[in-house]
Protein backbone atom coordinates (compact mmCIF):
# COMPACT_ATOMS: atom_id res chain seq x y z
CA UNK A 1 65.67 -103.30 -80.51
CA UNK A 2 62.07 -102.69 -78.65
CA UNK A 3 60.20 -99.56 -79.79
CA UNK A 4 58.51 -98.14 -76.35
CA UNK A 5 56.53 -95.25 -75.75
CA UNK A 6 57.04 -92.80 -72.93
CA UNK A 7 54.35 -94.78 -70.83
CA UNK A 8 56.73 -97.84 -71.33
CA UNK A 9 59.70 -95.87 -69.65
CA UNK A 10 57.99 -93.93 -66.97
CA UNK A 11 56.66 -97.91 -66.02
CA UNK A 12 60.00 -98.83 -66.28
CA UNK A 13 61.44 -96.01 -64.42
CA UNK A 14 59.07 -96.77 -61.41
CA UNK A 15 60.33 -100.30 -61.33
CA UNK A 16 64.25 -99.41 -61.17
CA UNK A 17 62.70 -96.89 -58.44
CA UNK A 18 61.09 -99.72 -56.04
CA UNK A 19 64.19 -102.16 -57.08
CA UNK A 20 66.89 -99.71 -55.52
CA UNK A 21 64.21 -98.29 -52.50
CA UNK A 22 62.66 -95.59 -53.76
CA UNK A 23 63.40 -92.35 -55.47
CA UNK A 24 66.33 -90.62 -53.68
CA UNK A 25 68.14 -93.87 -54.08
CA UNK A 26 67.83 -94.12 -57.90
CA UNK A 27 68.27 -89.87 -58.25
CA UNK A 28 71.46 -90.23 -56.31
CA UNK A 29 72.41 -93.73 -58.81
CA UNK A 30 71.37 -91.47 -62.08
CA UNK A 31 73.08 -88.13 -60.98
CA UNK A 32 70.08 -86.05 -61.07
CA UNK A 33 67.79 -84.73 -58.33
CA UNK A 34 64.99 -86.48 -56.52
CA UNK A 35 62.54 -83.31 -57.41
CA UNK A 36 63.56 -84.30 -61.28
CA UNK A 37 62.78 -87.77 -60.94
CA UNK A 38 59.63 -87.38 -59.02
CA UNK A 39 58.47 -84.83 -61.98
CA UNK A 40 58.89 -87.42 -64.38
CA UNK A 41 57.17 -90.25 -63.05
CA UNK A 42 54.30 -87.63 -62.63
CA UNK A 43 54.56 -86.96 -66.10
CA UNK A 44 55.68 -83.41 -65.38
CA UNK A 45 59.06 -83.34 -67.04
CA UNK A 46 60.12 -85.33 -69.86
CA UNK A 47 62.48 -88.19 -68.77
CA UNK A 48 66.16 -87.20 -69.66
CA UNK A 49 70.02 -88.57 -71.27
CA UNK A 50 70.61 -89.40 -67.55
CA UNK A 51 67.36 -91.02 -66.34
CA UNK A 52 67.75 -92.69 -69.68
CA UNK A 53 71.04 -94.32 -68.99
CA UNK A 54 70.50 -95.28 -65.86
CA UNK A 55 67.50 -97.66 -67.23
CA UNK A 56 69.96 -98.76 -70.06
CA UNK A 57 68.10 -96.76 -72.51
CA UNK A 58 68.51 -94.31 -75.21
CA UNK A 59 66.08 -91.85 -77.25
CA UNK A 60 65.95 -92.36 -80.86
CA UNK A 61 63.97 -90.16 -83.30
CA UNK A 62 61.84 -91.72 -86.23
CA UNK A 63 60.38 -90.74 -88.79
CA UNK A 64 57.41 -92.83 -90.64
CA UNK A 65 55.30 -92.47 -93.61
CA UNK A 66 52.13 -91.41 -92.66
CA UNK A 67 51.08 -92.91 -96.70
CA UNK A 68 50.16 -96.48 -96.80
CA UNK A 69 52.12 -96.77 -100.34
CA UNK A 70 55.73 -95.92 -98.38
């Protein structure tokens, strides 16, 4: 399992967007709307459980120690 930040996805998500030919295409593919995608390559909106899926991802919480000692 790769740790990635959001920069990592939204890089990731513009790649899958080029790959299928452009952003209606991969909307339509992820069952959300082309104004949602578009917002989160922009950075607007935070990229969803369905944008997530489509790029065979998933969001996982953490928690870390912010002590060196832990």
């Amino acid at each position: 399992m790769t740790d990635l930040t959001v920069d990592d996805v939204r890089a990731r998500l513009s790649t899958a967007i080029r790959e299928v030919g452009g952003q209606k295409a991969f909307a339509q593919q992820a069952g959300v709307s082309a104004a949602y995608v578009n917002d989160v390559v922009k950075g607007r909106r935070a990229v969803g459980e369905r944008v997530l899926a489509a790029l065979d991802l998933r969001k996982v919480e953490r928690f870390v120690s912010l002590r060196r000692d832990s």
